[in-house]
Protein backbone atom coordinates (compact mmCIF):
# COMPACT_ATOMS: atom_id res chain seq x y z
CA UNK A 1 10.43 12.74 4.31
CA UNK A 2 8.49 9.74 4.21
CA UNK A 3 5.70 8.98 6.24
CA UNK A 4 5.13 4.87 7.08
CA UNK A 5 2.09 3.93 9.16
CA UNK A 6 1.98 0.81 11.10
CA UNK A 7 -0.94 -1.21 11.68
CA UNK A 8 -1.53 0.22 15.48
CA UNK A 9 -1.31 3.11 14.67
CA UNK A 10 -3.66 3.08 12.03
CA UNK A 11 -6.29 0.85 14.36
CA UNK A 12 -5.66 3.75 17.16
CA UNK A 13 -6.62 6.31 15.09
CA UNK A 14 -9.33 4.51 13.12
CA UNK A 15 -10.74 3.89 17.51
CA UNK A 16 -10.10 7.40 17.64
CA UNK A 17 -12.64 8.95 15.27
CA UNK A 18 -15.30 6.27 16.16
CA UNK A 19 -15.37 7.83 19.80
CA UNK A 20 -15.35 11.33 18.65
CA UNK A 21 -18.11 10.65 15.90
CA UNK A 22 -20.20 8.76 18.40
CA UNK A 23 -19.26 12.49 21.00
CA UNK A 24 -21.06 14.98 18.55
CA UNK A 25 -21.29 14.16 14.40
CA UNK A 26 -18.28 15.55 12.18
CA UNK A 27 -15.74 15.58 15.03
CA UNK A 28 -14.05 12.34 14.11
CA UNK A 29 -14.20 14.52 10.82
CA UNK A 30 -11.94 17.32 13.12
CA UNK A 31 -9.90 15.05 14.71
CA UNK A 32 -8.51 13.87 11.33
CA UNK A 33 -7.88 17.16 10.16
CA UNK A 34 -6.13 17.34 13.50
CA UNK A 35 -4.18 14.52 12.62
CA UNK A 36 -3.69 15.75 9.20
CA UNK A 37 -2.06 18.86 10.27
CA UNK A 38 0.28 17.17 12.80
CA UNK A 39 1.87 15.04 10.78
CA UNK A 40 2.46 17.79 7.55
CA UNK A 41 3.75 19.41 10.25
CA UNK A 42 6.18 16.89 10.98
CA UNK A 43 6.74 16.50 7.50
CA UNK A 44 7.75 19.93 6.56
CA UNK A 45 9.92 20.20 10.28
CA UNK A 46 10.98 16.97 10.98
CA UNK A 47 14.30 18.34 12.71
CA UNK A 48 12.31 19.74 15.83
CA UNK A 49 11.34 16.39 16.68
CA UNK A 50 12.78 13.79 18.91
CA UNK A 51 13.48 10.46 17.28
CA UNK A 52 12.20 7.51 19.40
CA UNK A 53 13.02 3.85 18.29
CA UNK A 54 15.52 3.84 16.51
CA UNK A 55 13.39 5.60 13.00
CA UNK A 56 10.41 6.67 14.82
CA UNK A 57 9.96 10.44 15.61
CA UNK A 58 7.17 11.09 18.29
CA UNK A 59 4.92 14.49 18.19
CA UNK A 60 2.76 16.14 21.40
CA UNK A 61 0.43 18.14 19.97
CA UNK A 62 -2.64 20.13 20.67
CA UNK A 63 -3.49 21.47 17.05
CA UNK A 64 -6.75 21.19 18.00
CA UNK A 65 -9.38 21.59 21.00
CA UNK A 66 -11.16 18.32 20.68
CA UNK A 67 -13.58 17.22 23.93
CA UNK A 68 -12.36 14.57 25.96
């Protein structure tokens, strides 16, 4: 399976680590793994999750216990 980014989602996560960097130093480091993991996950099962527009498959996850 191929992965495809779009641009939001890229900015979202790119907003994402700048919070948790400026939270404690090396979690936006975390949070990527966190990311990471999530979507080899969906890589290696894509069949568990739900397709959303049209191509899109969506993931809930909570691979990791980040502050909020």
């Amino acid at each position: 399976m191929k992965l495809r980014y779009t641009d939001r989602s890229k900015d979202d996560v790119e907003l994402a680590f700048a919070w948790y960097e400026r939270q404690r130093r090396g979690l936006g480091f975390e949070f990527l793994d966190c990311v990471e993991a999530a979507l080899q996950n969906i890589t290696d099962y894509p069949e568990i999750y739900q397709i959303r527009y049209s191509c899109f498959k969506i993931m809930y996850s909570m691979c990791c216990l980040l502050p909020m």
